[in-house]
C-alpha atoms as a PDB file:
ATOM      1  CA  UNK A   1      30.315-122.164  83.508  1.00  0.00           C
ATOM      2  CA  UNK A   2      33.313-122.177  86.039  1.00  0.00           C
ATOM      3  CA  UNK A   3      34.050-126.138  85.130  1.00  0.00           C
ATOM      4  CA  UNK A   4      33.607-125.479  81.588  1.00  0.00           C
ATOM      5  CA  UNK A   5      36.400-122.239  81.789  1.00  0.00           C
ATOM      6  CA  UNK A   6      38.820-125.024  83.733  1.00  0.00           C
ATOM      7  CA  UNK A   7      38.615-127.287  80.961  1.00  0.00           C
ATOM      8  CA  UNK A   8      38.364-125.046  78.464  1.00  0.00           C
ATOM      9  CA  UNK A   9      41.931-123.240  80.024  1.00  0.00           C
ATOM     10  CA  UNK A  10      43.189-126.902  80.180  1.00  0.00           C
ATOM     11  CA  UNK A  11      42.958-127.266  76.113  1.00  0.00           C
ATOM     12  CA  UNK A  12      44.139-123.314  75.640  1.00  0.00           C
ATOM     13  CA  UNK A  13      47.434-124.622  77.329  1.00  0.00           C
ATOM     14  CA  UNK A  14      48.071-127.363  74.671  1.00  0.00           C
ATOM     15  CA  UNK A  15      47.117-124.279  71.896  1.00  0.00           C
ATOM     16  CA  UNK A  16      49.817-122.226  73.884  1.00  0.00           C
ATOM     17  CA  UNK A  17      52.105-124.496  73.766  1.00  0.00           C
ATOM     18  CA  UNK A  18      51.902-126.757  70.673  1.00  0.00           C
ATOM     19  CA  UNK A  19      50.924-124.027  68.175  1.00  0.00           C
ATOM     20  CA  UNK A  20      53.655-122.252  67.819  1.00  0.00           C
ATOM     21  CA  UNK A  21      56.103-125.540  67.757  1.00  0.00           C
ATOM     22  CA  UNK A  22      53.625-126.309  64.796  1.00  0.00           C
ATOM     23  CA  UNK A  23      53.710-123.221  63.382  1.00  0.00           C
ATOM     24  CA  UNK A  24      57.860-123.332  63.420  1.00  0.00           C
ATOM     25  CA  UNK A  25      57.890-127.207  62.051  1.00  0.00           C
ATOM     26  CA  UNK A  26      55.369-125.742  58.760  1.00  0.00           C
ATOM     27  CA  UNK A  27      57.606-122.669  58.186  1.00  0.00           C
ATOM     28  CA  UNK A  28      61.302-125.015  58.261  1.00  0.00           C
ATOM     29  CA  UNK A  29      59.842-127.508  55.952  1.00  0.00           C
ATOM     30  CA  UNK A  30      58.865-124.442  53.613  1.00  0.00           C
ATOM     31  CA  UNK A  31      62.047-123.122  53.705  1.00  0.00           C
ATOM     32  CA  UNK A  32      63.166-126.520  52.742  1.00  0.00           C
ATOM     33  CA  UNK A  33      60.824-126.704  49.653  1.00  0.00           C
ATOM     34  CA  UNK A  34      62.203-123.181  48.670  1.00  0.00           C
ATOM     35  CA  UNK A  35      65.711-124.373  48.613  1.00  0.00           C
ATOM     36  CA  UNK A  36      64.913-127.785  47.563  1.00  0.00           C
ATOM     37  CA  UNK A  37      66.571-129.446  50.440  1.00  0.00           C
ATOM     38  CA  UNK A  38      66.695-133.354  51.306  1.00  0.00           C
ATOM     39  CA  UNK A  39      62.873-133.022  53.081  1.00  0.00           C
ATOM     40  CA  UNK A  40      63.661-136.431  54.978  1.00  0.00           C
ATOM     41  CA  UNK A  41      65.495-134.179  57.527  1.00  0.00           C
ATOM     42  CA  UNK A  42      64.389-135.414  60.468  1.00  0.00           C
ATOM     43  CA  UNK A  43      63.635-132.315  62.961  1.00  0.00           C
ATOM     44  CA  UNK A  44      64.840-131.673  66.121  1.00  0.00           C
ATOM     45  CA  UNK A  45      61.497-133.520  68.117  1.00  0.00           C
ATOM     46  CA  UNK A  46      60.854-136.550  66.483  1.00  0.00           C
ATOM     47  CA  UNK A  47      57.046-137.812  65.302  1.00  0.00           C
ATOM     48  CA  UNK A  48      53.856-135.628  64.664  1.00  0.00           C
ATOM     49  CA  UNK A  49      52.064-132.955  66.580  1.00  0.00           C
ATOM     50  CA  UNK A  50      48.971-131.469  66.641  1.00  0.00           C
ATOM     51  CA  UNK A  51      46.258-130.258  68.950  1.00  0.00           C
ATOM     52  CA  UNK A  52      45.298-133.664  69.755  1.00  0.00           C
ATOM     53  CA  UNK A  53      47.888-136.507  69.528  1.00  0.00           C
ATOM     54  CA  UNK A  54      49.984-137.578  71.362  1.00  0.00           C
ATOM     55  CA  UNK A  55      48.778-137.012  74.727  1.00  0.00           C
ATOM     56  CA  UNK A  56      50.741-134.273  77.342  1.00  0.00           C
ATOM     57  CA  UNK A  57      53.569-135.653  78.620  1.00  0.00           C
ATOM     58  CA  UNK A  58      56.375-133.875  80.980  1.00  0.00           C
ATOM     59  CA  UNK A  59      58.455-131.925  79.007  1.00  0.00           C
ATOM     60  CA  UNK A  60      61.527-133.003  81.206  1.00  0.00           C
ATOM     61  CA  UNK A  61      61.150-136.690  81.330  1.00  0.00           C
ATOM     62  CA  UNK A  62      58.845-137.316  78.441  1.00  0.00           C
ATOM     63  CA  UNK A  63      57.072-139.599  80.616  1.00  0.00           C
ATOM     64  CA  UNK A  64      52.986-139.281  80.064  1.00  0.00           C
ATOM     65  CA  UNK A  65      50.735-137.403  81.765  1.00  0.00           C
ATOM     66  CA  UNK A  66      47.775-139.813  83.206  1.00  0.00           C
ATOM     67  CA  UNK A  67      44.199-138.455  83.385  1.00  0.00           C
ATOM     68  CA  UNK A  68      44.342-137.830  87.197  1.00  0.00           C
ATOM     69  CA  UNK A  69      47.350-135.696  87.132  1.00  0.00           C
ATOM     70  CA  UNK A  70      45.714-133.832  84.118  1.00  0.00           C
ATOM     71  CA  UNK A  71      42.642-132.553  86.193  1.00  0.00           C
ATOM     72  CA  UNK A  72      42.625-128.680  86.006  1.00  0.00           C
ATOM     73  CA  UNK A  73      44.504-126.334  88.685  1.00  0.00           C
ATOM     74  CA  UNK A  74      43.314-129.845  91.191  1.00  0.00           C
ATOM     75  CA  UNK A  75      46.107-131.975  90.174  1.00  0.00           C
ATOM     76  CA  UNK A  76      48.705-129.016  90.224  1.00  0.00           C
ATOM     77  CA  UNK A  77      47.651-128.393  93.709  1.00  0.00           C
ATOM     78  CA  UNK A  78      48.206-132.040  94.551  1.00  0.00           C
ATOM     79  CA  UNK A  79      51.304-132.441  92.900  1.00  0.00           C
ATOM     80  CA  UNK A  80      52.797-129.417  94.673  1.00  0.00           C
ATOM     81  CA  UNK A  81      53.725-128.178  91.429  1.00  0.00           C
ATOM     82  CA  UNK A  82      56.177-130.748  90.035  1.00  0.00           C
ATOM     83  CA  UNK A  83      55.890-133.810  88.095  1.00  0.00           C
ATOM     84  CA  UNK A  84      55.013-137.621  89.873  1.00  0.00           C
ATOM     85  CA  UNK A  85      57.855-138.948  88.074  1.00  0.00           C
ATOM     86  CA  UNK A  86      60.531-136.889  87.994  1.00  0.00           C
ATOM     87  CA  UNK A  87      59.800-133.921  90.439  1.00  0.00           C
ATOM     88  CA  UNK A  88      60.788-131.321  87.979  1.00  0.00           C
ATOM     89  CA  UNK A  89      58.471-128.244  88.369  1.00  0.00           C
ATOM     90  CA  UNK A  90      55.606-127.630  86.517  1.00  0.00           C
ATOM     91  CA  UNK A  91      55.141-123.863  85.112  1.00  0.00           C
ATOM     92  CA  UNK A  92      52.984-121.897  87.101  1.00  0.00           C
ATOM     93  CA  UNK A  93      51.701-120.776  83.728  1.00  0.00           C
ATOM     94  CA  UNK A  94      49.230-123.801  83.354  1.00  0.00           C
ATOM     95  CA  UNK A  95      47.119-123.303  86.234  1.00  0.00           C
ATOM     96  CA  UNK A  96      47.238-119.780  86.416  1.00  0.00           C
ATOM     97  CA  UNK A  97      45.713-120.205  82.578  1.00  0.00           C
ATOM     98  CA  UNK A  98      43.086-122.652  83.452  1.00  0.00           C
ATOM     99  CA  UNK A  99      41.708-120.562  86.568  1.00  0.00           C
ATOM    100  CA  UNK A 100      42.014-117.087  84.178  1.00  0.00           C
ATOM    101  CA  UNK A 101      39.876-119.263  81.682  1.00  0.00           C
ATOM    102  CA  UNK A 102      37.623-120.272  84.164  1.00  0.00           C
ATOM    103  CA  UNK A 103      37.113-116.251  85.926  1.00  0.00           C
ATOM    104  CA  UNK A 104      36.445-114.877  82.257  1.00  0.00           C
ATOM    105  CA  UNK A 105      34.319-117.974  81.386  1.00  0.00           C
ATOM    106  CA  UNK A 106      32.344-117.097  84.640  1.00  0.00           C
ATOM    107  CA  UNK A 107      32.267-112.971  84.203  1.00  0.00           C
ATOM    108  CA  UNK A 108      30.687-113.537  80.474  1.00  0.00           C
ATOM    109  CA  UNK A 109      28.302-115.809  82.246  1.00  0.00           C
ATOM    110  CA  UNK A 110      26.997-113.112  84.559  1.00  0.00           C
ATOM    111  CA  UNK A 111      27.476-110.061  82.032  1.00  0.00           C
ATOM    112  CA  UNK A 112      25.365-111.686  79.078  1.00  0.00           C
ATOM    113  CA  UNK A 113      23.591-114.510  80.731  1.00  0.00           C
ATOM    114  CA  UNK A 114      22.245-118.053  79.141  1.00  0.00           C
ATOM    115  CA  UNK A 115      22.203-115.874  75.670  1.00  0.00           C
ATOM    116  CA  UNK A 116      23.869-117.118  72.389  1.00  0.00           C
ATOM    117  CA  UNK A 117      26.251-113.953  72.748  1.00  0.00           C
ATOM    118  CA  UNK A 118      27.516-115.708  75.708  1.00  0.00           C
ATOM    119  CA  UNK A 119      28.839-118.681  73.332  1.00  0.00           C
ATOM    120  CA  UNK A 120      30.089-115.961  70.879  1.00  0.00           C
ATOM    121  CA  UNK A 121      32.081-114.015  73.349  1.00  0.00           C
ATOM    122  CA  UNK A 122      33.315-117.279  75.086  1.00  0.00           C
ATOM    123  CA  UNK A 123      34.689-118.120  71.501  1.00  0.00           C
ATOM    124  CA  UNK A 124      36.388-114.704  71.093  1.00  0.00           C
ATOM    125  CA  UNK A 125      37.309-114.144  74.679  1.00  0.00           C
ATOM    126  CA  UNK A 126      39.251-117.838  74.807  1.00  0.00           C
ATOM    127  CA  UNK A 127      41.014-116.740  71.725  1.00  0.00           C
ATOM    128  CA  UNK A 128      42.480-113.542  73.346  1.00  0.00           C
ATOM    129  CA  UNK A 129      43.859-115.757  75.869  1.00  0.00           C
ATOM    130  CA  UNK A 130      45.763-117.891  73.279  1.00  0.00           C
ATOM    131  CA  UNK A 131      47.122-114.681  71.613  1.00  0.00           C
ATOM    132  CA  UNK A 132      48.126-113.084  74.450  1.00  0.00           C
ATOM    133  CA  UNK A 133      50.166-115.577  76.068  1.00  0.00           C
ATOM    134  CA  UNK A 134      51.637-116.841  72.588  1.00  0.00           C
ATOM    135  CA  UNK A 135      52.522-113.196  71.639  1.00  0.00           C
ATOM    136  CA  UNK A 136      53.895-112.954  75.214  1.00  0.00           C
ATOM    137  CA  UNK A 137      55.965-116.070  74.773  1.00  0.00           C
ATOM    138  CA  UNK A 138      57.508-116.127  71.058  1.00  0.00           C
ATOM    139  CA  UNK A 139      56.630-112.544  70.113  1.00  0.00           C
ATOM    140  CA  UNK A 140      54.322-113.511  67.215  1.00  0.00           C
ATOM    141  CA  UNK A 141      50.380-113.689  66.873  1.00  0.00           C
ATOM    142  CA  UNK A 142      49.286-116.908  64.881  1.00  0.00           C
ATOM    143  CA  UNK A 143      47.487-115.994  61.962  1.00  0.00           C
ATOM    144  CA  UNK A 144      45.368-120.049  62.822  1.00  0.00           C
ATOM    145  CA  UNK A 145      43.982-117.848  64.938  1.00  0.00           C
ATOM    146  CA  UNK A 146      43.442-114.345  63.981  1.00  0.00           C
ATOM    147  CA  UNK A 147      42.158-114.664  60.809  1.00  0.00           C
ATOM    148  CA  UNK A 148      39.636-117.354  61.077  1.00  0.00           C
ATOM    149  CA  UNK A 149      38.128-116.107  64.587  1.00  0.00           C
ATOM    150  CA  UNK A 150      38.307-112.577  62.399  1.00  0.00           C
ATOM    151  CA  UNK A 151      36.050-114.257  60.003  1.00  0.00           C
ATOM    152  CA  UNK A 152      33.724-115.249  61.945  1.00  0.00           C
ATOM    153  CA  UNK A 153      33.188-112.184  63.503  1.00  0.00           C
ATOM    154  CA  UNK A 154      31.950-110.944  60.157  1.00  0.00           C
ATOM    155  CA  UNK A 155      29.505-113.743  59.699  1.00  0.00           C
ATOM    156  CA  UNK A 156      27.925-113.345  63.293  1.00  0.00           C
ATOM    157  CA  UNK A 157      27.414-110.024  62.969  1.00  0.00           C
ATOM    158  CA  UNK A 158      25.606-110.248  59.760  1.00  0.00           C
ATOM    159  CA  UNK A 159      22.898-110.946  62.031  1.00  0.00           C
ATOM    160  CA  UNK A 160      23.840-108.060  64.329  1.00  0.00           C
ATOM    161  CA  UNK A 161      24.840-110.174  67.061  1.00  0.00           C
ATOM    162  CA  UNK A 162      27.323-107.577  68.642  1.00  0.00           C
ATOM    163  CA  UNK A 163      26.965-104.841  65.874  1.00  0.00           C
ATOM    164  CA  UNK A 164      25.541-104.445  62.751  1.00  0.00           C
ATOM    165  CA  UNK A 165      27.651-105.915  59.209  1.00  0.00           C
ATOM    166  CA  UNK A 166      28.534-102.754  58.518  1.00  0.00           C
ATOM    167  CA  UNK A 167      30.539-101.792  61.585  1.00  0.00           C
ATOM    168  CA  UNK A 168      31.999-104.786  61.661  1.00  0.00           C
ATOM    169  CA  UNK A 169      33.301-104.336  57.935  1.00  0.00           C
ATOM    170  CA  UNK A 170      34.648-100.817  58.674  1.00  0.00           C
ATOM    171  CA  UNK A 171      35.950-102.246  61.972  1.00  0.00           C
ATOM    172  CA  UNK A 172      37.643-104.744  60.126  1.00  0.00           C
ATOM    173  CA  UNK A 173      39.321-102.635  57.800  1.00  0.00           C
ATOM    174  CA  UNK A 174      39.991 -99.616  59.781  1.00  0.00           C
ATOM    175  CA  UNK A 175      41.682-101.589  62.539  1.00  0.00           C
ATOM    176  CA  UNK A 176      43.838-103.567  60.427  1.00  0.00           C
ATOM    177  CA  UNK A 177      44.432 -99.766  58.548  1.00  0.00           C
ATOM    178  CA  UNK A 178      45.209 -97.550  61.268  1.00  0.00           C
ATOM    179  CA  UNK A 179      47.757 -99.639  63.120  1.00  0.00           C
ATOM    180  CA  UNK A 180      49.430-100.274  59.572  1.00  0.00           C
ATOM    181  CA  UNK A 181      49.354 -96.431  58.936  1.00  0.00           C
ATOM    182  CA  UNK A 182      51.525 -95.582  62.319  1.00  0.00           C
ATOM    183  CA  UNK A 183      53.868 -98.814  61.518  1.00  0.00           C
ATOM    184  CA  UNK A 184      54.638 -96.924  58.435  1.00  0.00           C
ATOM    185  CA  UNK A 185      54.957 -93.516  59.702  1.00  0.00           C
ATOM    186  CA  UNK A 186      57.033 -94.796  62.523  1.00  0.00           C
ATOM    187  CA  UNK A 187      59.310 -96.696  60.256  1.00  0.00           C
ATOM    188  CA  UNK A 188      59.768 -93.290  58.110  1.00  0.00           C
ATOM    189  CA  UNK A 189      60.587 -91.083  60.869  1.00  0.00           C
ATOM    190  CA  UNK A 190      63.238 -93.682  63.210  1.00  0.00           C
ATOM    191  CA  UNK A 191      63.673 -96.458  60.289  1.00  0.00           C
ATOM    192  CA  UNK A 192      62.380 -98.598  62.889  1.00  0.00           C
ATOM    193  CA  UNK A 193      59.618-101.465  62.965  1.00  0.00           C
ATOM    194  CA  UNK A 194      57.374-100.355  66.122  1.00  0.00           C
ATOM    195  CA  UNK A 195      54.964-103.653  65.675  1.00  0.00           C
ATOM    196  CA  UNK A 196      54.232-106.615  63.662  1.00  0.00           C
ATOM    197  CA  UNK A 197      51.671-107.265  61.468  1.00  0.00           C
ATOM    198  CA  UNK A 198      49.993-109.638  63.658  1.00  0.00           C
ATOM    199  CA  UNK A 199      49.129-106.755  65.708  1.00  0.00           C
ATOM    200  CA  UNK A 200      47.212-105.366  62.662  1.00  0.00           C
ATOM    201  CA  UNK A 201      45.404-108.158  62.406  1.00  0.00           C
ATOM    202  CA  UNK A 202      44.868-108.875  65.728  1.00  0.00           C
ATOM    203  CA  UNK A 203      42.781-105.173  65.913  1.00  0.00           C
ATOM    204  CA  UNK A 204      41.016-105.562  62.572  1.00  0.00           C
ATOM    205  CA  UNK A 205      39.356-108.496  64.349  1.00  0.00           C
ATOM    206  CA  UNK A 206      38.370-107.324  67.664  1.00  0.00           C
ATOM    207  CA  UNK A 207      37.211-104.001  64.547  1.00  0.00           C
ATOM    208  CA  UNK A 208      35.181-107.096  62.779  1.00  0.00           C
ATOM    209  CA  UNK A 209      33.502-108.749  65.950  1.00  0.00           C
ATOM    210  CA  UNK A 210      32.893-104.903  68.140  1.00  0.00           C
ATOM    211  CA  UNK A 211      32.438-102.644  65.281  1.00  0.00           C
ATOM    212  CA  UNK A 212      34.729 -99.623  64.311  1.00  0.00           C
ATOM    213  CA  UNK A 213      33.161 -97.169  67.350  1.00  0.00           C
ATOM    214  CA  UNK A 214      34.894 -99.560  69.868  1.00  0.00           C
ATOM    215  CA  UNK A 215      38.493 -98.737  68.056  1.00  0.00           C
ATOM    216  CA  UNK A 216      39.299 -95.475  69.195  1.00  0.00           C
ATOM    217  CA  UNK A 217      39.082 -96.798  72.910  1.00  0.00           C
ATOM    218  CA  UNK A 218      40.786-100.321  72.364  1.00  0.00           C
ATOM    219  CA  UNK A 219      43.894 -98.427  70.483  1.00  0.00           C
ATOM    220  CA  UNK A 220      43.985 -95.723  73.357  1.00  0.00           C
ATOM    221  CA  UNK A 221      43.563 -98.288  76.331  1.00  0.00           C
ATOM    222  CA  UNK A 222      46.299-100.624  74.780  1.00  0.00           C
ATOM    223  CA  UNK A 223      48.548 -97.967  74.234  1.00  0.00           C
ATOM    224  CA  UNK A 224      48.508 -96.710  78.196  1.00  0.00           C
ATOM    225  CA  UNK A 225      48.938-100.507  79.514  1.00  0.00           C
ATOM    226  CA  UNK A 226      51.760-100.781  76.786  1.00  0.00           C
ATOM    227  CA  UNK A 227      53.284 -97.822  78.047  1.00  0.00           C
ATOM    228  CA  UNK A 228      52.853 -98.916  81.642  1.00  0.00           C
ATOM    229  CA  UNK A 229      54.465-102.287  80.543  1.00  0.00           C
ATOM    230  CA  UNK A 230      56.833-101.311  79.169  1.00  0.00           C
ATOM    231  CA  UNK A 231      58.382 -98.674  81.402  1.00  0.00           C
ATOM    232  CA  UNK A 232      57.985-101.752  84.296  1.00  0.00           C
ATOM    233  CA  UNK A 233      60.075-104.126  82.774  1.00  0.00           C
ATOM    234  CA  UNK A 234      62.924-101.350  81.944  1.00  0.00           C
ATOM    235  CA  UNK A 235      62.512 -99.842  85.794  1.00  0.00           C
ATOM    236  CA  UNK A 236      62.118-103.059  87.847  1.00  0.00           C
ATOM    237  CA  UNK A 237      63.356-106.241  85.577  1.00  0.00           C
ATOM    238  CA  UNK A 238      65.996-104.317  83.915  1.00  0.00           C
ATOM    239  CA  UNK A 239      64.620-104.774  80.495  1.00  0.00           C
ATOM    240  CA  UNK A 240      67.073-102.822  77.932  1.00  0.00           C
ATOM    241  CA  UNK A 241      64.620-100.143  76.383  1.00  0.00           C
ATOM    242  CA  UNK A 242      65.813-101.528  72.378  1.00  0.00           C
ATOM    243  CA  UNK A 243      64.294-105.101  73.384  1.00  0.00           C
ATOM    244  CA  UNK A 244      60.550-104.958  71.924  1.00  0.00           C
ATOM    245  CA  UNK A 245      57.892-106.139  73.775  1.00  0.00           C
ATOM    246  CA  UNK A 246      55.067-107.788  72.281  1.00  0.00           C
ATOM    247  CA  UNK A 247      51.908-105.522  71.836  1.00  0.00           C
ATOM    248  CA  UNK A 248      49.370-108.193  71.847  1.00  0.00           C
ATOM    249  CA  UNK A 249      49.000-108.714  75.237  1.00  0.00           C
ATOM    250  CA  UNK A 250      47.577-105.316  75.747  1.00  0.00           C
ATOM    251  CA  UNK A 251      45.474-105.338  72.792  1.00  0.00           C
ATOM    252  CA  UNK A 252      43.540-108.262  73.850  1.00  0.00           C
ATOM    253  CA  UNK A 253      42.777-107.414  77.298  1.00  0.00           C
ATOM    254  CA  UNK A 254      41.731-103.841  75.604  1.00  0.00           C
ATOM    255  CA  UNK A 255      39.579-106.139  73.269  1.00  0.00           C
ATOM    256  CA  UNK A 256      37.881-107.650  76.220  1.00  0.00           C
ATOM    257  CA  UNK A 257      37.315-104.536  78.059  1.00  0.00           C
ATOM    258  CA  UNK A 258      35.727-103.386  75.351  1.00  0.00           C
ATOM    259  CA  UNK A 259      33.357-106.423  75.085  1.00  0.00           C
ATOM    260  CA  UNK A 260      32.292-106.330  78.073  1.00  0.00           C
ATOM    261  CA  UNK A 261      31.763-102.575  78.680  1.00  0.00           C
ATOM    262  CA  UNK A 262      33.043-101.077  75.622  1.00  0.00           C
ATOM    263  CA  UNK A 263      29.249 -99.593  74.921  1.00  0.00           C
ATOM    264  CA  UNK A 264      29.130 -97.997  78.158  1.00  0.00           C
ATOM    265  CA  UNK A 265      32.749 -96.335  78.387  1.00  0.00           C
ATOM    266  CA  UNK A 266      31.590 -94.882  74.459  1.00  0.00           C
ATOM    267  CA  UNK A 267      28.753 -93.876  75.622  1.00  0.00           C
ATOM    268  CA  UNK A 268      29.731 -92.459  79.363  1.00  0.00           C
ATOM    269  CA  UNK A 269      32.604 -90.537  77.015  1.00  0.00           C
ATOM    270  CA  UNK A 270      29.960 -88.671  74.492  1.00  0.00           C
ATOM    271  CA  UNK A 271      27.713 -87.764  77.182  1.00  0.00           C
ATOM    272  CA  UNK A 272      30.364 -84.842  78.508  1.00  0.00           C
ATOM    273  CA  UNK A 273      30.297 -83.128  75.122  1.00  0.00           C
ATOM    274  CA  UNK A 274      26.229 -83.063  75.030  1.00  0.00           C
END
């Protein structure tokens, strides 16, 4: 399960990186449909991207990436960190993506075992990832990503894989309702936007996939590591307190606390008032 977290973190690096370039080419040709400009524009990276083509090449150089210097957190370490061609560093950010893959790949492993939940949470847990570090990097969580893995935490859970349909439903809505209810307050009271709506949607589907009883301590444990983030990057990076910081980040490690343990912390919590 370790190997298939490396290569698994290899692919969530492309998703980091090429989804939101996507993502920005879609929205400028919209824009240019909605002001019915000249749409043979050419933009500012020539040629089509996806998920697949064309293969990784140095962002530097351009020069492609062959399949032995593509091996996961291996050919890092053999490359010292930079490119063969040009010597231009490589961002710590790939391998330390791959071996994170590979660690949470590894702890479902032993928390679930050989089970079809393990698949399930693999899914889910690989798609925190992506959100996280794309929320971290362009301060926006893709709704490719939200909405379908949101989806399909309805339809697993018809069959009471993680909790039962109707959890999941209330989860759904009341995750994607609460957050909305203290953007709108907030906004009221400073005439401020305190989070996107990707951040809505981003805990109406960790509601749809762990049920509506795991909410109360995914919105309370985000909040603390939010608050702990935050005042970090104002004390010891300098951070101006007006810059926002994205809020998905803590969400989804919340999320996956509260798919691995998330039973047990609910549970360990009633017992005091019995």
């Amino acid at each position: 399960m370790t190997l298939l977290g490396l290569a698994v973190g290899s692919f969530l690096n492309v998703v980091i990186h090429r989804l939101p370039i996507m993502m920005e080419r879609d929205w400028r040709q919209q824009c240019r449909q909605l002001l019915s400009l000249d749409n043979d524009i050419k933009e500012e990276n020539n040629g089509s991207i996806n998920l697949l083509v064309p293969r990784s090449r140095c962002p530097h150089c351009e020069r492609m990436i062959s399949a032995i210097d593509n091996i996961p957190v291996i050919s890092y370490c053999l490359l010292r960190g930079r490119c063969r061609n040009c010597s231009h560093p490589i961002p710590l950010r790939y391998p330390a993506i791959e071996l994170l893959s590979a660690i949470v790949t590894a702890f479902l492993a032993w928390r679930f075992g050989f089970h079809v939940q393990l698949v399930f949470a693999a899914i889910l847990s690989w798609s925190l990832i992506c959100l996280a570090f794309i929320d971290f990097e362009h301060h926006f969580l893709p709704d490719d990503i939200t909405l379908p893995v949101l989806w399909l935490g309805l339809i697993i859970n018809m069959f009471g894989l993680f909790t039962d349909i109707y959890s999941s439903l209330l989860g759904a809505i009341l995750g994607y309702g609460i957050l909305w209810i203290i953007f709108v307050v907030f906004k009221l009271l400073t005439g401020k936007e305190g989070m996107g709506y990707g951040d809505f949607k981003l805990l109406a589907m960790l509601g749809a996939w762990l049920g509506w009883q795991q909410l109360p301590f995914i919105i309370l444990a985000s909040s603390l590591t939010g608050v702990i983030t935050g005042l970090s990057l104002i004390l010891f990076s300098g951070q101006n307190r007006s810059t926002p910081f994205p809020f998905g980040p803590s969400l989804a490690a919340a999320g996956w606390v509260a798919l691995l343990w998330g039973n047990d912390i609910t549970q360990s919590y009633l017992s005091l008032y019995q």
